[in-house]
N, C-alpha and C. Protein backbone atom coordinates (compact mmCIF):
# COMPACT_ATOMS: atom_id res chain seq x y z
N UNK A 1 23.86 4.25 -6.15
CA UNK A 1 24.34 2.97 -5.64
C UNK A 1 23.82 2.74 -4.22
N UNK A 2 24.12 3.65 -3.67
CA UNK A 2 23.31 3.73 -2.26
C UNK A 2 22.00 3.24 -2.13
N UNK A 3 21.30 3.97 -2.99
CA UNK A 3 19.64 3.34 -3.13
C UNK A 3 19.21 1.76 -3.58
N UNK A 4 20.35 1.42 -4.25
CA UNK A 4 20.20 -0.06 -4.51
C UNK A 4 20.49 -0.67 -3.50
N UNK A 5 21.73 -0.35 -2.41
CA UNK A 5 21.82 -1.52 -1.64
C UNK A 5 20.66 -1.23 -0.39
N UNK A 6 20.18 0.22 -0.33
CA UNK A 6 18.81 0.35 0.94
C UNK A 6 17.60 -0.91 -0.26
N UNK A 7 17.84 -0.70 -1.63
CA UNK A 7 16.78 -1.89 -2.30
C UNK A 7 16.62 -3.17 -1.75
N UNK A 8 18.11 -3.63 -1.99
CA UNK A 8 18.40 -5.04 -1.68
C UNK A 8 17.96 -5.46 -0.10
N UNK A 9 18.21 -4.14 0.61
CA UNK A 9 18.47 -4.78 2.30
C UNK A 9 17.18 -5.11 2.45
N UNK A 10 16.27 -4.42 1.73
CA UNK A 10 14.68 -4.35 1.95
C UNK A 10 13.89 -5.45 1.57
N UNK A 11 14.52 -5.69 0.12
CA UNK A 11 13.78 -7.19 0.08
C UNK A 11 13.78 -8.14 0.56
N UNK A 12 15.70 -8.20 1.04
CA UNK A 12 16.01 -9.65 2.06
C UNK A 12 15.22 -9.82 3.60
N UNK A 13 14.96 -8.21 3.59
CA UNK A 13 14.36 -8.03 4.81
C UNK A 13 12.99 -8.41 4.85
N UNK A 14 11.87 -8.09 3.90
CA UNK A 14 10.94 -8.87 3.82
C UNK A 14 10.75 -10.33 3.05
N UNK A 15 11.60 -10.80 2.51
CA UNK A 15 11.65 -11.87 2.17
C UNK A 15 11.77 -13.02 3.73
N UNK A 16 12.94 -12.42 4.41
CA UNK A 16 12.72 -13.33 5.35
C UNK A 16 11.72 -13.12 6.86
N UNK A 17 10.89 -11.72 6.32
CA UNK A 17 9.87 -12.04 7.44
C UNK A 17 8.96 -12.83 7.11
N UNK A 18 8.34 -12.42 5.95
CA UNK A 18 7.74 -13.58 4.92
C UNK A 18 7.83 -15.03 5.16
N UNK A 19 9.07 -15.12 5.20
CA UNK A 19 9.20 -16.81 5.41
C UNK A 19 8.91 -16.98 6.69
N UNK A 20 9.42 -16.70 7.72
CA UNK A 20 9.06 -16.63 9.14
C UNK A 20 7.66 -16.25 9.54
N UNK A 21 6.48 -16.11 8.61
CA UNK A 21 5.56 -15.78 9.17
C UNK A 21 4.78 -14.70 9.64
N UNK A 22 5.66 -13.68 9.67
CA UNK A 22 5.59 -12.49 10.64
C UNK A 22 5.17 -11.37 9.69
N UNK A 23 3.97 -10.55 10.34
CA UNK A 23 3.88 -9.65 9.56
C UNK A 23 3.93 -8.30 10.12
N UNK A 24 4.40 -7.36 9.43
CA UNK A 24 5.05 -5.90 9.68
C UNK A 24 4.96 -5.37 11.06
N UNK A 25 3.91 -5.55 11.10
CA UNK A 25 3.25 -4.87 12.39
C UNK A 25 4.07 -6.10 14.17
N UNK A 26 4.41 -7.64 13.45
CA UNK A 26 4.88 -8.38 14.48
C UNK A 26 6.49 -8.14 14.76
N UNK A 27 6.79 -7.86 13.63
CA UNK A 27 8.12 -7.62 13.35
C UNK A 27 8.29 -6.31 14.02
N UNK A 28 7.82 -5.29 13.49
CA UNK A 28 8.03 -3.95 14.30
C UNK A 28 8.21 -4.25 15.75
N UNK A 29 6.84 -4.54 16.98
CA UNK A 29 6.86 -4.86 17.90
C UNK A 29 7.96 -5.53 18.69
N UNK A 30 8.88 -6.58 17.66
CA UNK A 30 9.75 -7.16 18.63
C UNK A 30 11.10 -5.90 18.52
N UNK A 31 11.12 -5.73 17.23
CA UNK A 31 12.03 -4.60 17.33
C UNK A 31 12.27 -2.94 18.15
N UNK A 32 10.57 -2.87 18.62
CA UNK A 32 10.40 -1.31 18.98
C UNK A 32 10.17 -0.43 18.24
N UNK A 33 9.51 -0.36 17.00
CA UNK A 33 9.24 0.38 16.65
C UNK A 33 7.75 0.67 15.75
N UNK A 34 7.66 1.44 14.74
CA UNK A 34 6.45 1.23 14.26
C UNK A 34 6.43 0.34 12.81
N UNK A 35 4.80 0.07 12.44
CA UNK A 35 4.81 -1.15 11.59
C UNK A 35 5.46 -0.01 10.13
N UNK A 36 4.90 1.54 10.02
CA UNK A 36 5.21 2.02 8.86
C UNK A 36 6.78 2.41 8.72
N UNK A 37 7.80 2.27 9.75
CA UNK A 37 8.79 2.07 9.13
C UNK A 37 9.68 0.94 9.02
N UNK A 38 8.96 -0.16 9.55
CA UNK A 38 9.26 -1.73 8.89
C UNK A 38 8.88 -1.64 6.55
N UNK A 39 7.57 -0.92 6.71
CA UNK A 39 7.49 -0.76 5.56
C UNK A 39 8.25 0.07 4.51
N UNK A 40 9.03 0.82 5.36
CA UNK A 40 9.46 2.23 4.50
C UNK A 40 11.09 1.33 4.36
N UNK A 41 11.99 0.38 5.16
CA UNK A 41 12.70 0.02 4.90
C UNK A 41 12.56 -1.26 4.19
N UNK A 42 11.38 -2.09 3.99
CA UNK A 42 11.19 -2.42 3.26
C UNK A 42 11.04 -2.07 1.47
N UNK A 43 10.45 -0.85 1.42
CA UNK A 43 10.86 -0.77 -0.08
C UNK A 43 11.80 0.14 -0.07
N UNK A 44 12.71 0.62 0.66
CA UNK A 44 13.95 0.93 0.52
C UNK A 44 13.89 2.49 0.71
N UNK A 45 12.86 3.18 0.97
CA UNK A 45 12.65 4.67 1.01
C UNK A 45 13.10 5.11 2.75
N UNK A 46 13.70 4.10 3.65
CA UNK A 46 14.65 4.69 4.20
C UNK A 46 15.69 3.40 4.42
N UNK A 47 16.69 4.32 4.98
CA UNK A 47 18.30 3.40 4.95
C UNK A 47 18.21 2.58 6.37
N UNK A 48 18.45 1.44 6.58
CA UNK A 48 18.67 1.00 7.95
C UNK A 48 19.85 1.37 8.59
N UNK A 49 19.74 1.72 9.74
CA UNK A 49 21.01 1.65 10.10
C UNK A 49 21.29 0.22 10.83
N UNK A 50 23.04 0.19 10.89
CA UNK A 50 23.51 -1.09 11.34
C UNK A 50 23.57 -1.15 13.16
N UNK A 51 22.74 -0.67 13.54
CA UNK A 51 22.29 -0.98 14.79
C UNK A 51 20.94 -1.61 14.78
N UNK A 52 20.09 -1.11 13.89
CA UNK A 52 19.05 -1.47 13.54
C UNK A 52 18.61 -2.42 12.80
N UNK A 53 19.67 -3.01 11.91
CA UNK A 53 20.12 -3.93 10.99
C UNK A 53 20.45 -5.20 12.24
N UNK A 54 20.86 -4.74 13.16
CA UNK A 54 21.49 -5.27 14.00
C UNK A 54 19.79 -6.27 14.51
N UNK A 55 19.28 -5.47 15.01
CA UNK A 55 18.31 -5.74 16.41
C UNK A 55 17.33 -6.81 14.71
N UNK A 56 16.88 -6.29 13.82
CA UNK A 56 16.14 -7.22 12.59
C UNK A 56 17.01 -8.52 12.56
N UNK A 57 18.37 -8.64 12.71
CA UNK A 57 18.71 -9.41 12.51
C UNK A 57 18.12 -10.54 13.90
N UNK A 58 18.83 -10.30 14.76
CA UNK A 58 18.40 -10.64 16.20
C UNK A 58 16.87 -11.24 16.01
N UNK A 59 15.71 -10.21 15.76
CA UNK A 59 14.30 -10.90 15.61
C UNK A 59 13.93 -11.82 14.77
N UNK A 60 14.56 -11.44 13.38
CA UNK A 60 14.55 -12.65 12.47
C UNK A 60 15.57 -14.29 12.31
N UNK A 61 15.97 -14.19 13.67
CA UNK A 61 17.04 -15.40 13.72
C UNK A 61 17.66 -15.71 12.63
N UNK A 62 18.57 -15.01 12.10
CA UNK A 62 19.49 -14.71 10.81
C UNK A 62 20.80 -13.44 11.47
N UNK A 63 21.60 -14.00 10.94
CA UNK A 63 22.70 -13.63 10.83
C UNK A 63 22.76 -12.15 9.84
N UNK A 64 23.64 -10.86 10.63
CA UNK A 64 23.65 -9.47 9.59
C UNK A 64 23.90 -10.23 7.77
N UNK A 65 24.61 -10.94 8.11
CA UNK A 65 25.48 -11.54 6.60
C UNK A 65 24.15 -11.57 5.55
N UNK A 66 22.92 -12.56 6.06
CA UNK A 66 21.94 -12.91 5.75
C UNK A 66 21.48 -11.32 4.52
N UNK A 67 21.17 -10.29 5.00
CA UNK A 67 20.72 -9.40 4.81
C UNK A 67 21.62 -8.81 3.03
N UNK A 68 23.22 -9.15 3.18
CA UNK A 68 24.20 -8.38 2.24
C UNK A 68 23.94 -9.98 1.03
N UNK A 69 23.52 -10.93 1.41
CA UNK A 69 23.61 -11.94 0.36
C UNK A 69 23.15 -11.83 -0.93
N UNK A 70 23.99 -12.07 -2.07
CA UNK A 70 23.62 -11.48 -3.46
C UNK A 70 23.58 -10.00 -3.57
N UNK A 71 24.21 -9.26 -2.73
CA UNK A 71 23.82 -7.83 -3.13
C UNK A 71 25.37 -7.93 -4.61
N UNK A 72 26.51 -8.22 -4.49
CA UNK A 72 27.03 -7.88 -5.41
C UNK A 72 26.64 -8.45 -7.08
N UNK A 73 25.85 -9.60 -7.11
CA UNK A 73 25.10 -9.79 -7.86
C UNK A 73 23.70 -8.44 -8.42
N UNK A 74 23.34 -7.96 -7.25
CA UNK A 74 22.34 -7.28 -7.26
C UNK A 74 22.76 -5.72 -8.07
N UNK A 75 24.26 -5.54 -7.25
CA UNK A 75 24.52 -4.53 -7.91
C UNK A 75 25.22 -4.26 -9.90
N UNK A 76 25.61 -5.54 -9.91
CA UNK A 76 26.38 -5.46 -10.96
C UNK A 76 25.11 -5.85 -11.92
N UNK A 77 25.03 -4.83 -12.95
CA UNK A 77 24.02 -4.82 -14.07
C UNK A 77 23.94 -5.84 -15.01
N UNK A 78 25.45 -6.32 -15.31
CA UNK A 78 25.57 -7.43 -15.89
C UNK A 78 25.46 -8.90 -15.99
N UNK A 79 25.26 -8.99 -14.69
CA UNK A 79 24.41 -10.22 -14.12
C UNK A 79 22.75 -10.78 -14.30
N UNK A 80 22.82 -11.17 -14.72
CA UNK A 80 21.11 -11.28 -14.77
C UNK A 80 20.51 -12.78 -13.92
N UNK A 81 19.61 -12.53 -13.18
CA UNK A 81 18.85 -12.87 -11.77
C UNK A 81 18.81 -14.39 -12.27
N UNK A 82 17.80 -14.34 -13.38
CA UNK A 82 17.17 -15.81 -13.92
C UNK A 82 15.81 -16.02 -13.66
N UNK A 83 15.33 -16.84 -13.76
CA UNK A 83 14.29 -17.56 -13.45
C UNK A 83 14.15 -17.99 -12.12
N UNK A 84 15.55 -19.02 -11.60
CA UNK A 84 15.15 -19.19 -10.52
C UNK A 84 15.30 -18.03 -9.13
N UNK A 85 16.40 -17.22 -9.44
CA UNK A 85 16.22 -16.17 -8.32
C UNK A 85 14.97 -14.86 -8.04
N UNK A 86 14.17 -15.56 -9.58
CA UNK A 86 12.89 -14.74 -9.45
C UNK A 86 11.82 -15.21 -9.08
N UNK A 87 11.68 -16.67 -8.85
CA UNK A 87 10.99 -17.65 -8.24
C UNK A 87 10.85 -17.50 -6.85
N UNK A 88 12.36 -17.24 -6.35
CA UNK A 88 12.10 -17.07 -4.72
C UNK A 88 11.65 -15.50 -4.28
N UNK A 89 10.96 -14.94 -5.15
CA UNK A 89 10.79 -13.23 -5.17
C UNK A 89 9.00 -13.66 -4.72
N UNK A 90 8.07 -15.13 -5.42
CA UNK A 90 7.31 -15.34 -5.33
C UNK A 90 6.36 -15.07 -4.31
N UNK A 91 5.94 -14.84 -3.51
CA UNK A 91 4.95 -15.20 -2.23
C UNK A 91 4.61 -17.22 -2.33
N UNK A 92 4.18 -16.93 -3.64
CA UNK A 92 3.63 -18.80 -3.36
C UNK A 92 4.94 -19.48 -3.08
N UNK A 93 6.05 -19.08 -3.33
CA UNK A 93 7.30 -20.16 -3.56
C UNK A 93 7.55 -20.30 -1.53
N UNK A 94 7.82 -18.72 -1.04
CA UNK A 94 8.00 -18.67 0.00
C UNK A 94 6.77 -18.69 1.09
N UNK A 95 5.76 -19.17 1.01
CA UNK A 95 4.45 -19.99 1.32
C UNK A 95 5.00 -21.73 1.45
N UNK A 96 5.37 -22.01 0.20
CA UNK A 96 5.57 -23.31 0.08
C UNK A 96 6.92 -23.50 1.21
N UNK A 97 7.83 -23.25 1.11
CA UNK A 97 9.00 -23.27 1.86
C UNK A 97 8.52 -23.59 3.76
N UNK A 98 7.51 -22.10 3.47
CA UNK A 98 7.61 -22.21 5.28
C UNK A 98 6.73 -23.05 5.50
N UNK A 99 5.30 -24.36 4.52
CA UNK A 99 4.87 -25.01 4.88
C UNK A 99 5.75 -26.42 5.43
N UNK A 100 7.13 -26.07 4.14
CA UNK A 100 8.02 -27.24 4.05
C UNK A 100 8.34 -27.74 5.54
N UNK A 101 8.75 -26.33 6.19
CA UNK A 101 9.77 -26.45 6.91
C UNK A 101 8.63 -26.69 8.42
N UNK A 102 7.67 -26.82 8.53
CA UNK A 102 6.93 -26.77 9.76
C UNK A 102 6.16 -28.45 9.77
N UNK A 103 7.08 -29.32 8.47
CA UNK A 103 6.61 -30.57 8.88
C UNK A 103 7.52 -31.21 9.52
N UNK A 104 7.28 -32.29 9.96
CA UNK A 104 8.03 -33.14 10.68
C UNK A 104 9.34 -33.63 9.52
N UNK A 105 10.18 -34.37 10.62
CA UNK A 105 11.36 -34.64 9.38
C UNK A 105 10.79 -35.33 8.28
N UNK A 106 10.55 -36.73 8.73
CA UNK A 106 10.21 -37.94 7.81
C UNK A 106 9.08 -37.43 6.87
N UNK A 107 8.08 -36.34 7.30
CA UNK A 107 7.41 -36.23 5.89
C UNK A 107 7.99 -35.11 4.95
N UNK A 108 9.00 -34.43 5.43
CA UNK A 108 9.93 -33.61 4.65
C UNK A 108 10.16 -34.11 3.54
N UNK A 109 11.43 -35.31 4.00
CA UNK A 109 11.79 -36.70 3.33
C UNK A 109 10.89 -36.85 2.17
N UNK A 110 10.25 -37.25 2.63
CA UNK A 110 9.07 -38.04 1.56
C UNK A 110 8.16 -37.00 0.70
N UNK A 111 8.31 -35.68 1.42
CA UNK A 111 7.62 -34.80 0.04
C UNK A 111 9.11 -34.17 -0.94
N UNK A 112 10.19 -34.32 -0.14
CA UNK A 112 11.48 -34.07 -0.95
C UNK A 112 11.01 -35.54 -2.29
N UNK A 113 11.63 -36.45 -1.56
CA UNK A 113 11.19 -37.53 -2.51
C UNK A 113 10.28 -37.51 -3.85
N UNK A 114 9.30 -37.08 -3.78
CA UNK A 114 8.27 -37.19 -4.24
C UNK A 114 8.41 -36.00 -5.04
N UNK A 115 9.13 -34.62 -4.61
CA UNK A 115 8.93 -33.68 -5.76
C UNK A 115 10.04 -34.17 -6.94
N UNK A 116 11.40 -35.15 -6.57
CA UNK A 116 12.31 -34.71 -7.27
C UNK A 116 11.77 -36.49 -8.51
N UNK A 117 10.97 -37.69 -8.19
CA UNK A 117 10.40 -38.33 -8.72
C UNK A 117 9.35 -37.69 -9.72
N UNK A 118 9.15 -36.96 -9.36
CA UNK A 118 7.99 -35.74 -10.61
C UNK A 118 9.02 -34.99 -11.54
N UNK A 119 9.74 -34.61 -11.01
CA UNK A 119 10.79 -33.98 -11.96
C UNK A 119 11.24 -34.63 -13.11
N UNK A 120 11.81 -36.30 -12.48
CA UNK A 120 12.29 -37.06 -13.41
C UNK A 120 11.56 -37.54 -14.06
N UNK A 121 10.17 -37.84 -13.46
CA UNK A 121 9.16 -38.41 -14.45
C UNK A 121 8.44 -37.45 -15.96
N UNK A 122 9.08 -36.12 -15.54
CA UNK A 122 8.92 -34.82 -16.13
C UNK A 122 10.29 -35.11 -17.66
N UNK A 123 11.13 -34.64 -17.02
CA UNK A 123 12.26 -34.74 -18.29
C UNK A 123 12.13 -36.51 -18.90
N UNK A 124 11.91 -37.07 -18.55
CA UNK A 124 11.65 -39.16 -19.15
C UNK A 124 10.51 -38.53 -20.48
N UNK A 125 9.71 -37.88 -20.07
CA UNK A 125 8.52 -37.53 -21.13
C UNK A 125 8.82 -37.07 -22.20
């Protein structure tokens, strides 16, 4: 059980450097330490501690909470993920996101617009 939740902390942990841009080696740096054990708590082959949990949180402008989200989902076997919580596991999905988020409002708007007009023009078919 232990090893699943060092799993979980690891993915949320690179999931949201990922989105932010940042790669191992940038992330390490703000934290102090080195890029190979940004990686090693990334796939979960060591445990963070919650001081350390602490300072990732701090660099990645996210909240500790951020990090435990869906773990009881994660842990319970009987749950199953789906489609869409395997979507955001993507690289392209979380590519798309952080292009989303680095436009201005109004063309946000209008590419929001525009994806959910494809959708409907999708199920009409």
């Amino acid at each position: 059980m232990a090893a699943d939740i060092d799993l979980h902390l690891g993915r949320r942990l690179r999931r949201r450097r990922r989105l932010l841009g940042l790669t191992q080696q940038q992330l390490a740096v703000q934290v102090g330490i080195r890029f190979q054990q940004i990686q090693k708590y990334e796939c979960g082959a060591n445990r963070i501690s919650a001081a350390r949990l602490w300072e990732l949180a701090e660099a990645l402008e996210t909240p500790v909470s951020y990090f435990y989200d869906g773990l009881a989902e994660a842990l319970d076997p009987r749950e199953n993920a789906g489609p869409v919580a395997e979507g955001f596991s993507r690289k392209e999905t979380l590519d798309l996101i952080q292009a989303y988020y680095q436009l201005d409002e109004r063309p946000r708007r209008r590419l929001l617009d525009l994806a959910r007009s494809l959708h409907t023009d999708s199920e009409a078919a």
